[in-house]
N, C-alpha and C. Protein backbone atom coordinates (compact mmCIF):
# COMPACT_ATOMS: atom_id res chain seq x y z
N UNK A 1 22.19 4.55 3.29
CA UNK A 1 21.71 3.22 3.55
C UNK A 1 20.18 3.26 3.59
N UNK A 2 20.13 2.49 2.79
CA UNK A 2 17.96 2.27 2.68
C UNK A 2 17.64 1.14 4.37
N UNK A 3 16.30 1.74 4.60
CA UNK A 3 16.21 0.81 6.01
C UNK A 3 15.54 -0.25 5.62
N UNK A 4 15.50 -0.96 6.42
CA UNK A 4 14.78 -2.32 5.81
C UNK A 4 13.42 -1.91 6.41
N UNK A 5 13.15 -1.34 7.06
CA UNK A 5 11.80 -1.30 7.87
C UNK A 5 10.61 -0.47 6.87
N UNK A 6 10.97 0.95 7.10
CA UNK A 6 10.33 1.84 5.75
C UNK A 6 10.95 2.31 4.52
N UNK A 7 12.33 1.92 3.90
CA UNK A 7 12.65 1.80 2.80
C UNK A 7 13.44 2.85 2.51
N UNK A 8 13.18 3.90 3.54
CA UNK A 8 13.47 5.52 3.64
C UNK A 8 15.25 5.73 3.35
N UNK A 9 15.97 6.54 2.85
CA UNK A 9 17.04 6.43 2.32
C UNK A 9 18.00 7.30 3.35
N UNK A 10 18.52 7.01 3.93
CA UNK A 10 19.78 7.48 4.88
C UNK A 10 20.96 7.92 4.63
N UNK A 11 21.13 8.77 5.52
CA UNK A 11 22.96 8.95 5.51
C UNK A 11 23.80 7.57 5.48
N UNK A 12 24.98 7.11 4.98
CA UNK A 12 25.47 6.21 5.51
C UNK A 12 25.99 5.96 6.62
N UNK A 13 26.57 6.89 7.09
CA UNK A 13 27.14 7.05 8.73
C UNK A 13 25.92 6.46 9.33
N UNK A 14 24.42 6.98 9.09
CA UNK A 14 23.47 6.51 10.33
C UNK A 14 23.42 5.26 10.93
N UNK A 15 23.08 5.02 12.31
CA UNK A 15 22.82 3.72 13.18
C UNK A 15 21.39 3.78 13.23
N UNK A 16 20.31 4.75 13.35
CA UNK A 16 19.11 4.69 13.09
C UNK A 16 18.70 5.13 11.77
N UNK A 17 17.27 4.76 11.59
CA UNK A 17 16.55 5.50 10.27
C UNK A 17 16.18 6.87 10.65
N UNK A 18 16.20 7.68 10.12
CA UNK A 18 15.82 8.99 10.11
C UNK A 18 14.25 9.33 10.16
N UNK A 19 13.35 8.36 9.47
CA UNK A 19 12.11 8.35 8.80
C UNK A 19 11.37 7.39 9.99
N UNK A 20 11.86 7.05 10.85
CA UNK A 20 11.03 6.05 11.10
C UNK A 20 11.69 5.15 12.85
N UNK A 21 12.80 5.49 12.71
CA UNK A 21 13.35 5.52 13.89
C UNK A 21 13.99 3.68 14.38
N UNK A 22 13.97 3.09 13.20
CA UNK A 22 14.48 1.49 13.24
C UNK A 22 16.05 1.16 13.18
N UNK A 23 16.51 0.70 14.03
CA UNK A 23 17.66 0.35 13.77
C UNK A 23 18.50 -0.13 12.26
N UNK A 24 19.64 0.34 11.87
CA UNK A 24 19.67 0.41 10.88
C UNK A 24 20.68 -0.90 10.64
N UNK A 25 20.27 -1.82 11.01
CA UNK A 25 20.68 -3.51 10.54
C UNK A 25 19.97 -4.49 10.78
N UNK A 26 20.23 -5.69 9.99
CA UNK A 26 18.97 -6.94 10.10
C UNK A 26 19.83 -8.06 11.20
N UNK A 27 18.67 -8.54 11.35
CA UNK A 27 19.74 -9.86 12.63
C UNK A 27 19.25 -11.04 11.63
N UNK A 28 20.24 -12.23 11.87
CA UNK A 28 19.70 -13.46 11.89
C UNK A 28 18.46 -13.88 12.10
N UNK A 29 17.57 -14.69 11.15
CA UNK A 29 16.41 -15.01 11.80
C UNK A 29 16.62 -16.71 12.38
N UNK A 30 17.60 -17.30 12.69
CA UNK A 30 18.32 -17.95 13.16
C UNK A 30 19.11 -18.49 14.47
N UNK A 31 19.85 -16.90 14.52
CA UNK A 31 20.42 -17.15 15.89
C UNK A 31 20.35 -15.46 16.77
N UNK A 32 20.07 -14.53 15.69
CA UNK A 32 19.48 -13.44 16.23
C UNK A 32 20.37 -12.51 16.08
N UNK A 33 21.58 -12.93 15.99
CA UNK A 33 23.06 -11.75 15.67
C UNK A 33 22.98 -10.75 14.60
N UNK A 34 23.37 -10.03 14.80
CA UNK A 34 23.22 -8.77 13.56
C UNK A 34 24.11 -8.88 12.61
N UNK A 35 23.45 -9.11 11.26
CA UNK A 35 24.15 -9.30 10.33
C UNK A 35 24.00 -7.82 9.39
N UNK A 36 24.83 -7.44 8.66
CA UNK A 36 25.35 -6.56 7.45
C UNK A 36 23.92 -6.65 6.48
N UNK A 37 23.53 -5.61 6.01
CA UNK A 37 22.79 -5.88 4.80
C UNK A 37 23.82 -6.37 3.38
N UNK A 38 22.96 -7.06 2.90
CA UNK A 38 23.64 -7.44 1.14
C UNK A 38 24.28 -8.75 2.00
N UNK A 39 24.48 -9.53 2.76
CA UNK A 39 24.86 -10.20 2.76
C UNK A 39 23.70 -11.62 2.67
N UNK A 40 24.83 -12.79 2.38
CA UNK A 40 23.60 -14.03 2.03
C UNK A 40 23.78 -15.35 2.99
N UNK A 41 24.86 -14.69 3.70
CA UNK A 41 24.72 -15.63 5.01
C UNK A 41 25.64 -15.50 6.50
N UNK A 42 24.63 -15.64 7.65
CA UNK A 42 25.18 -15.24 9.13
C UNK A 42 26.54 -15.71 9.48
N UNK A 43 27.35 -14.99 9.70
CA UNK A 43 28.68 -15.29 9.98
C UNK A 43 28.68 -15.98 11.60
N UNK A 44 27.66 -15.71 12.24
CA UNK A 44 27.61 -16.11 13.44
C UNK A 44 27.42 -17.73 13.44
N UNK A 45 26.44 -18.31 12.81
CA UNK A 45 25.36 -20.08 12.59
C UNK A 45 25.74 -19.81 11.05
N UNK A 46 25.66 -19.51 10.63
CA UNK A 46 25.68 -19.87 8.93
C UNK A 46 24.96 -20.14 8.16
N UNK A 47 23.45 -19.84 9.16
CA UNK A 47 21.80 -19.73 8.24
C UNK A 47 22.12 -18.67 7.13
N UNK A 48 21.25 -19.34 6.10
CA UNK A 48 21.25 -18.62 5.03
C UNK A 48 20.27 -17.83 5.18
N UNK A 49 20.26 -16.56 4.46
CA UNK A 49 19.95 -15.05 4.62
C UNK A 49 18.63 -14.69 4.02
N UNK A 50 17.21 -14.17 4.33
CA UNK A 50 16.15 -14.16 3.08
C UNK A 50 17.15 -12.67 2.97
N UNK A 51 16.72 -12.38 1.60
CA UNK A 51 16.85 -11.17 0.45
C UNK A 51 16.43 -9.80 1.07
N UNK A 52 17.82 -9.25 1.25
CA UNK A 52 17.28 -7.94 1.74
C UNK A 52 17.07 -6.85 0.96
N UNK A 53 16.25 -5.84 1.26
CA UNK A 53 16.19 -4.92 0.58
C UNK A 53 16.72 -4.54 -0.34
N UNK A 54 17.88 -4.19 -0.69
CA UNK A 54 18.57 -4.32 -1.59
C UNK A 54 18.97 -4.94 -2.50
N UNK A 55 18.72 -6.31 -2.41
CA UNK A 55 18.67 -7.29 -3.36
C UNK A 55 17.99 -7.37 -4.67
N UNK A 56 18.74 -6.86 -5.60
CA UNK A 56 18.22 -7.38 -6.89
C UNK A 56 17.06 -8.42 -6.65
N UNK A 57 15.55 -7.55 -7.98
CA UNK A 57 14.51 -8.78 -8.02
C UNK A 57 13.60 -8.78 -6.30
N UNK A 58 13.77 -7.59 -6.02
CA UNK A 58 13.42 -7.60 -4.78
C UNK A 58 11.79 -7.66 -4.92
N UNK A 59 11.46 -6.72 -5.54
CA UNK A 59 10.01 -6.88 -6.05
C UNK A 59 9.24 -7.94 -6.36
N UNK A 60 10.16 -8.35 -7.23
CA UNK A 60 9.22 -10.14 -7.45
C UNK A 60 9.04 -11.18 -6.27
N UNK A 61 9.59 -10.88 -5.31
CA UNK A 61 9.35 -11.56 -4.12
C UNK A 61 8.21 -11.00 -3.00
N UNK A 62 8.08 -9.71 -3.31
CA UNK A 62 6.94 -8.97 -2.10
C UNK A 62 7.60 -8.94 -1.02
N UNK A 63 8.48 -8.53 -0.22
CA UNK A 63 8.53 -8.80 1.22
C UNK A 63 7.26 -7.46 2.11
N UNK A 64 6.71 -8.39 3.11
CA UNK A 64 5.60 -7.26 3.63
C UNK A 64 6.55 -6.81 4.94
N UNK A 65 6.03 -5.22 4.65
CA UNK A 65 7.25 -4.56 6.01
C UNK A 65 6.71 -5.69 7.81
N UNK A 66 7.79 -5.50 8.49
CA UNK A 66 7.48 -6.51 9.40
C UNK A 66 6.46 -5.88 10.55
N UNK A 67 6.11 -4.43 10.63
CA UNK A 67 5.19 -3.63 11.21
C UNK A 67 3.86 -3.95 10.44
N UNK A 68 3.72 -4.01 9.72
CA UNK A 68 1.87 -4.77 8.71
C UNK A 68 1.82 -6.04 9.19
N UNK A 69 3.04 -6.64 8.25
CA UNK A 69 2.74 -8.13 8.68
C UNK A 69 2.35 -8.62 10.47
N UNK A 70 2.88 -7.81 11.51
CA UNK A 70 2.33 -8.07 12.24
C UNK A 70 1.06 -7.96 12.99
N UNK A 71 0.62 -6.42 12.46
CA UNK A 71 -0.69 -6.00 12.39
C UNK A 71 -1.15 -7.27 11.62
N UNK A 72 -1.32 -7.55 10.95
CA UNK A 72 -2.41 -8.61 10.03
C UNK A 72 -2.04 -10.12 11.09
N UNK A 73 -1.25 -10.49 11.38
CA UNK A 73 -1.52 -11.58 12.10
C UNK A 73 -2.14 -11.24 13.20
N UNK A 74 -2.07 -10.05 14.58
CA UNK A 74 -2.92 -10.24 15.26
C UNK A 74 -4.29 -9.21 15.00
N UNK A 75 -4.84 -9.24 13.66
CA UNK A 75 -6.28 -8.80 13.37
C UNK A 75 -6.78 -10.59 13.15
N UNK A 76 -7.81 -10.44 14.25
CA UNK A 76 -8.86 -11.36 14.03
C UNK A 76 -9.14 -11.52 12.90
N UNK A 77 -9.75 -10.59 12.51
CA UNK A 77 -10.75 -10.36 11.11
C UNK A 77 -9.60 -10.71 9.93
N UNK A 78 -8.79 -10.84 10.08
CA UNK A 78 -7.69 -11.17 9.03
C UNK A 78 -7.47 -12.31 9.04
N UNK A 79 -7.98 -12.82 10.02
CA UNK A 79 -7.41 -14.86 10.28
C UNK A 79 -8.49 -14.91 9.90
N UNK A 80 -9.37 -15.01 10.18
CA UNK A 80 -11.06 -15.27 10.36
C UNK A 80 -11.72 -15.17 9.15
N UNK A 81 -11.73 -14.43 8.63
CA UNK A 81 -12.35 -13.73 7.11
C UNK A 81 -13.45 -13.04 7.32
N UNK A 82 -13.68 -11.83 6.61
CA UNK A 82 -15.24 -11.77 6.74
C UNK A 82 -15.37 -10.81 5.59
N UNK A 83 -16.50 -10.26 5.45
CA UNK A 83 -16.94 -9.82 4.05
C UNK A 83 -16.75 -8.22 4.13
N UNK A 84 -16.30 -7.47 3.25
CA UNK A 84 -15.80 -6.29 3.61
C UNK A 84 -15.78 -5.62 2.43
N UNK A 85 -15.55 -4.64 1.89
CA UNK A 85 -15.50 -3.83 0.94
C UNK A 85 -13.96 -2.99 0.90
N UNK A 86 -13.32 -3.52 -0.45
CA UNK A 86 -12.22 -2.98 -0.58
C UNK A 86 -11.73 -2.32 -1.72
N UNK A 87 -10.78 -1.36 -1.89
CA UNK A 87 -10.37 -0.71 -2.84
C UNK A 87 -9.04 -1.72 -3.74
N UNK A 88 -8.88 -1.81 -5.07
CA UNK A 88 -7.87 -2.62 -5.75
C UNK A 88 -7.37 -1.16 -6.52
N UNK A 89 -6.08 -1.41 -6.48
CA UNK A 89 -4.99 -0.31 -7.26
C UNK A 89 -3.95 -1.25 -8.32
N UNK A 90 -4.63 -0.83 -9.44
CA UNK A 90 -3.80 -0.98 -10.66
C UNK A 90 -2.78 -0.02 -10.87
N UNK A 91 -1.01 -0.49 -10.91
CA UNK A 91 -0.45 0.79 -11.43
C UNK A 91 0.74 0.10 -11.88
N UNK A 92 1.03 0.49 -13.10
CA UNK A 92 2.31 0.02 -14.50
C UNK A 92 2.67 1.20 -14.51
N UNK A 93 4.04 1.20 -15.29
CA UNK A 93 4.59 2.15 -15.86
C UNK A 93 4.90 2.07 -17.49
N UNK A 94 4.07 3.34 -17.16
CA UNK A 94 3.44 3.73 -18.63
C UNK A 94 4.75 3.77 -20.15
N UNK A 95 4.59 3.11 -21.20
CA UNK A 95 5.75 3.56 -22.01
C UNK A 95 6.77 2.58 -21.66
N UNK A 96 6.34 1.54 -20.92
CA UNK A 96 7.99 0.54 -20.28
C UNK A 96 8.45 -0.55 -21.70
N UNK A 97 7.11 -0.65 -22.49
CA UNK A 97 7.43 -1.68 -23.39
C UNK A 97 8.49 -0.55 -24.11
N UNK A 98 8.35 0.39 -24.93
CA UNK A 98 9.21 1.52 -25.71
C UNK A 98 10.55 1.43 -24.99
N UNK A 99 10.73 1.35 -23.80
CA UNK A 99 11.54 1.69 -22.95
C UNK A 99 12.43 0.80 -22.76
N UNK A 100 12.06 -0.49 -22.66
CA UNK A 100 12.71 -1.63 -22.32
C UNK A 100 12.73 -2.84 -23.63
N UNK A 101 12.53 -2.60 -24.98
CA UNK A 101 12.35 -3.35 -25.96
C UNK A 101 13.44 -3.64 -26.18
N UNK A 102 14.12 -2.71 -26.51
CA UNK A 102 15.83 -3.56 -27.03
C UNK A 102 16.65 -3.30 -26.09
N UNK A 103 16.29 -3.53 -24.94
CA UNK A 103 17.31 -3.93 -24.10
C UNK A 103 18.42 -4.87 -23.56
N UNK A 104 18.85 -5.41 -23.09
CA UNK A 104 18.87 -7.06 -22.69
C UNK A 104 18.31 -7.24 -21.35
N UNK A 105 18.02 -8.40 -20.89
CA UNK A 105 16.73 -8.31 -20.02
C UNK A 105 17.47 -8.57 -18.84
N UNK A 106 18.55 -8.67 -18.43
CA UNK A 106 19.50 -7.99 -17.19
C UNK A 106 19.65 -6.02 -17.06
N UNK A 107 19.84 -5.80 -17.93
CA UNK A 107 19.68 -4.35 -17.99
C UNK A 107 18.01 -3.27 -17.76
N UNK A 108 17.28 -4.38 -18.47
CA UNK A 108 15.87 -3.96 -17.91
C UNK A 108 15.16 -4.39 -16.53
N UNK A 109 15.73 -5.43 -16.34
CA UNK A 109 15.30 -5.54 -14.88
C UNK A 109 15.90 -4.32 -14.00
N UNK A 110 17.24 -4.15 -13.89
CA UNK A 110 17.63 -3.18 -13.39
C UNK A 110 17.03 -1.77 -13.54
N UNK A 111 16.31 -1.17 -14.19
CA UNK A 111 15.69 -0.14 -14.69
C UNK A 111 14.33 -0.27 -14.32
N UNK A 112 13.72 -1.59 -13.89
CA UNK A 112 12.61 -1.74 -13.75
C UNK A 112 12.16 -1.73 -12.17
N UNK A 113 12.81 -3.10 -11.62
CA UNK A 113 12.66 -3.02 -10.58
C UNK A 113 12.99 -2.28 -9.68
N UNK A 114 13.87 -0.97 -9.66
CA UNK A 114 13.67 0.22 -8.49
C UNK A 114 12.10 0.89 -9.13
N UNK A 115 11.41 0.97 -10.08
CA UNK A 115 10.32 1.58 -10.29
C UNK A 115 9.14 0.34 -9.32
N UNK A 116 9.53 -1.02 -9.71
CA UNK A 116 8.33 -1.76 -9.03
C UNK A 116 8.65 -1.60 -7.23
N UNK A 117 9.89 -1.69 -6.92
CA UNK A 117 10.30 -1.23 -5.57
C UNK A 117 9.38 -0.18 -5.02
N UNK A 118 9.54 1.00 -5.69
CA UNK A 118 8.96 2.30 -5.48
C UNK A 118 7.02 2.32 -5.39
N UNK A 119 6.81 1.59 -6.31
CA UNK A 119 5.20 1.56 -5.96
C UNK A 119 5.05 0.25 -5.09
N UNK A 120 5.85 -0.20 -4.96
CA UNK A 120 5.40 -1.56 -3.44
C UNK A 120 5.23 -0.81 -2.35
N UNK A 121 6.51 -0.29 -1.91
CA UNK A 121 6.91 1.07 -0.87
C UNK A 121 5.54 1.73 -0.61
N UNK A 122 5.19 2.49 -2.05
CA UNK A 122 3.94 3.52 -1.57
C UNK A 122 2.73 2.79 -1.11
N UNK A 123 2.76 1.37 -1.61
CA UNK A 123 1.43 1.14 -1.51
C UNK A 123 1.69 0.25 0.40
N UNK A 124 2.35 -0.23 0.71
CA UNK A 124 2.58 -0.08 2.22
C UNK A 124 2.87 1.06 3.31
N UNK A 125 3.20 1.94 2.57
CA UNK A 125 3.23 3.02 3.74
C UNK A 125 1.75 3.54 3.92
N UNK A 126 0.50 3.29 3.56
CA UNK A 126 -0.69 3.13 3.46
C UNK A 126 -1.67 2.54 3.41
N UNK A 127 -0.37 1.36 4.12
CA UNK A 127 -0.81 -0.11 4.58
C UNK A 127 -1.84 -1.29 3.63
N UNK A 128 -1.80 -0.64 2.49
CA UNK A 128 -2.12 -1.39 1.68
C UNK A 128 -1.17 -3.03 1.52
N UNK A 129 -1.48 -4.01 0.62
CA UNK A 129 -0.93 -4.99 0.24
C UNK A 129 -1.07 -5.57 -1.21
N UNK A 130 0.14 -5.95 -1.18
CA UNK A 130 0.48 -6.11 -3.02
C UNK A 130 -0.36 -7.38 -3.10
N UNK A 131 -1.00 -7.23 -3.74
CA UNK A 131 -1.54 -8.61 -4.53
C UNK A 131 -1.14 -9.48 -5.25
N UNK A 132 -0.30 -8.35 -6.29
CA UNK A 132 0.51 -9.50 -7.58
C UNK A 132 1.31 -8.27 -8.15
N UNK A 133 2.46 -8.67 -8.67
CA UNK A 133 2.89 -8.24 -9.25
C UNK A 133 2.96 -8.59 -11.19
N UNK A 134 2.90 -7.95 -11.49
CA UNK A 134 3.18 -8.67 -13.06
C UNK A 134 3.62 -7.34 -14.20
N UNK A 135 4.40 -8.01 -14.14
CA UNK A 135 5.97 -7.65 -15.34
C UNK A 135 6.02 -5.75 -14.79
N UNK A 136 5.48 -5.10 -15.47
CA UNK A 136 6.19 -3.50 -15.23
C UNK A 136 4.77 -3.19 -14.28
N UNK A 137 4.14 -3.34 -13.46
CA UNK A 137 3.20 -3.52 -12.45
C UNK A 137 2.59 -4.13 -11.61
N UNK A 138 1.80 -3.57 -10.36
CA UNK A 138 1.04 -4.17 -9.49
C UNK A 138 -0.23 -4.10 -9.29
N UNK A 139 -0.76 -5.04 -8.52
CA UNK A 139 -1.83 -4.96 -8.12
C UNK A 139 -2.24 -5.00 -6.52
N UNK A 140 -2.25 -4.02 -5.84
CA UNK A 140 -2.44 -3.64 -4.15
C UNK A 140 -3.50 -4.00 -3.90
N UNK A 141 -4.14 -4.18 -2.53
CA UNK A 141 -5.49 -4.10 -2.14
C UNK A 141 -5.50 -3.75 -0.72
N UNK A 142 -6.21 -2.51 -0.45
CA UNK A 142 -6.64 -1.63 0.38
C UNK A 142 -7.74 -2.11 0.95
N UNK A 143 -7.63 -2.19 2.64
CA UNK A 143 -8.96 -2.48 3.17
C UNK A 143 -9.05 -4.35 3.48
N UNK A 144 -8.44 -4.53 2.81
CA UNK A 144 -7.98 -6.31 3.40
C UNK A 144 -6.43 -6.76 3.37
N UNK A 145 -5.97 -7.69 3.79
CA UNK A 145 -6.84 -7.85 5.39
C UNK A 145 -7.03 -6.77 6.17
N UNK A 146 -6.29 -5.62 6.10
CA UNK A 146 -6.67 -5.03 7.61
C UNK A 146 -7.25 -4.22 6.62
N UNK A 147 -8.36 -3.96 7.36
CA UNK A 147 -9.60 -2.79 7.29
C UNK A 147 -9.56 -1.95 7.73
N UNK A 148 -9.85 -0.58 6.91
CA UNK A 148 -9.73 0.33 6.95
C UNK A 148 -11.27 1.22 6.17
N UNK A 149 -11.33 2.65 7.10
CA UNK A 149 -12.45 2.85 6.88
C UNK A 149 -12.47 4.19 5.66
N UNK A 150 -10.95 4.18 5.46
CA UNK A 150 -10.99 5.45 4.44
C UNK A 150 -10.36 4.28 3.67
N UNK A 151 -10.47 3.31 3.21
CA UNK A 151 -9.11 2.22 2.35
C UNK A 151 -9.38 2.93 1.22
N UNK A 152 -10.15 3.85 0.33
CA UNK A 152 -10.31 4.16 -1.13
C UNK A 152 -9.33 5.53 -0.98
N UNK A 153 -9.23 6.71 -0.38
CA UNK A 153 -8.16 7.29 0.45
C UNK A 153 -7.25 7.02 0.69
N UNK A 154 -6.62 5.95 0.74
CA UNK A 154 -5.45 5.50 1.40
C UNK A 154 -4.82 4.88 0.15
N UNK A 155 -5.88 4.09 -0.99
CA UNK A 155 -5.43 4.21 -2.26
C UNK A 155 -4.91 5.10 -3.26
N UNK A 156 -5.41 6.01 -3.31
CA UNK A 156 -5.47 7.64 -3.96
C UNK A 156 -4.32 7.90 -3.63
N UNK A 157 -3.69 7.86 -1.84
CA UNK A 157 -2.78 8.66 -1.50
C UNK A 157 -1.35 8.05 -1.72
N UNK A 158 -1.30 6.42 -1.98
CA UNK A 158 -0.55 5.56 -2.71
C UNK A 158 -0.51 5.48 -4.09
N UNK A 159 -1.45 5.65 -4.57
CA UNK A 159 -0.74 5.92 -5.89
C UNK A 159 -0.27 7.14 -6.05
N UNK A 160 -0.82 8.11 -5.20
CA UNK A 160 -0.04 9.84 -5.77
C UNK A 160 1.49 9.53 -5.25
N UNK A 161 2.23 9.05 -3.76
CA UNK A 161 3.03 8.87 -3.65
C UNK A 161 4.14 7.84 -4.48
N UNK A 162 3.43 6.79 -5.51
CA UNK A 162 3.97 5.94 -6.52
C UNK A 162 4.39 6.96 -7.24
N UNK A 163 3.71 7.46 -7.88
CA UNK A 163 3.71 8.49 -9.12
C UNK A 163 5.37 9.37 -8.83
N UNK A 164 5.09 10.05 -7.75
CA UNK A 164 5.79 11.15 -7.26
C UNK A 164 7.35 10.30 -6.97
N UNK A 165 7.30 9.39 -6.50
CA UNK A 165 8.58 8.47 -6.01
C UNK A 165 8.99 7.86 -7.54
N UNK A 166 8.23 7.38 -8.35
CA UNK A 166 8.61 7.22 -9.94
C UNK A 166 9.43 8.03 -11.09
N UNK A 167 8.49 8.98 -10.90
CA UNK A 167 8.85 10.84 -11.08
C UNK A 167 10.56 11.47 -10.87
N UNK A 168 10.60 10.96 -9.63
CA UNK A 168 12.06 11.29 -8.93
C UNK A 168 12.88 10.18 -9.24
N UNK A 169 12.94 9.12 -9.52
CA UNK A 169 14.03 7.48 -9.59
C UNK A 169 14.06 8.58 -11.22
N UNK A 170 13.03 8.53 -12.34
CA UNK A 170 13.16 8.71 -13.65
C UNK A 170 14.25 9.68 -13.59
N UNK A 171 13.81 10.91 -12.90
CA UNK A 171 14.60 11.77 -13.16
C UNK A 171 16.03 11.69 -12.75
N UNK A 172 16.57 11.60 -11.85
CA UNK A 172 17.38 10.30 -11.74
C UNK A 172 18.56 9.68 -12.56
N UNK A 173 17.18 8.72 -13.14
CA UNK A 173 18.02 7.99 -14.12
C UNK A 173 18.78 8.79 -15.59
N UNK A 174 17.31 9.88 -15.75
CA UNK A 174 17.89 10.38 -16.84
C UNK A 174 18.97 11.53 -16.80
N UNK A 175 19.01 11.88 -15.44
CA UNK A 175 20.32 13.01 -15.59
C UNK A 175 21.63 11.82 -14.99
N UNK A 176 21.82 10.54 -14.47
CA UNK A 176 22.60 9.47 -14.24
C UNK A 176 23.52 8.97 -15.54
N UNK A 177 22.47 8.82 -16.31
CA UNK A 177 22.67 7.84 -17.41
C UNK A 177 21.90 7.71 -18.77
N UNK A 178 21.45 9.55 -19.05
CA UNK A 178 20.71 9.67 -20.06
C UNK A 178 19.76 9.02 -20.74
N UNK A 179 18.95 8.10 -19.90
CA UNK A 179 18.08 7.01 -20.33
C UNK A 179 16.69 7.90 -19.80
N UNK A 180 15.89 8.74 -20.86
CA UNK A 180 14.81 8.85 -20.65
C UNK A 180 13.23 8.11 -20.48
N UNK A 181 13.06 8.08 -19.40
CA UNK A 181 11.58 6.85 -19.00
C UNK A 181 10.10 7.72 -19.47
């Protein structure tokens, strides 16, 4: 089971994350009851569900882990604005047009988005934030809102962890399902 918190990949038996120490289910943001991941609505009230982790297309939505997002609401300097110096991280995957040309574009999303998953991931565990996504890449930015005094460091060390987490899904895929990336 992937956690919703740091993304980190679990035993299934587990009740906690291994990586990070979060309970390993989402509640209602509704009525607060713990609901099942993959599901799309609370059996408890019957609010409908935002997209969990797992959800197909997860990428194109950004969700920011709920440990940042709260850091950034209570940074002043993040409500407030102020002028700062920040690092931007460009990173695609290289070869995706070759890769994904004659596909059908249900089958390439699937192939795609655990790779855009994987560099969202790195670029938050280094508290960076996605900027944009677009088609087989992103664009992060380090150092805003929350500031940071190594943010060009903290870039570097997100993309090496993209790379490396890319690296491993490919390989992966290609001993899975003989589809070399």
């Amino acid at each position: 089971m992937q956690c919703p918190r740091c993304r980190s990949d679990n035993d299934p038996s587990a009740q906690f994350c291994e990586e990070c120490g979060a309970k390993l289910e989402r509640s209602c943001p509704g009525c607060g009851q713990p609901v099942a991941l993959g599901k799309k609505f609370c059996r408890s009230c019957g609010a409908a569900l935002p997209a969990g982790p797992e959800a197909p297309g997860r990428a194109a939505g950004v969700e920011l882990p709920k440990h940042l997002a709260e850091r950034i609401l209570t940074s002043k300097t993040a409500l407030e604005g102020e002028r700062k110096q920040v690092t931007v991280l460009f990173a695609d995957l290289k070869g995706s047009m070759e890769l994904l040309a004659e596909r059908d574009p249900e089958e390439a999303r699937t192939i795609l988005d655990p790779v855009l998953t994987r560099m969202i991931d790195a670029v938050h565990r280094y508290e960076g934030t996605v900027n944009q996504v677009m088609g087989d890449g992103i664009m992060a930015l380090f150092g805003a809102p929350l500031a940071h005094e190594d943010h060009a460091v903290r870039a570097c060390y997100a993309a090496l962890r993209a790379q490396h987490t890319v690296q491993q899904y490919a390989d992966e895929v290609w001993l899975s399902q003989n589809v070399r990336m």
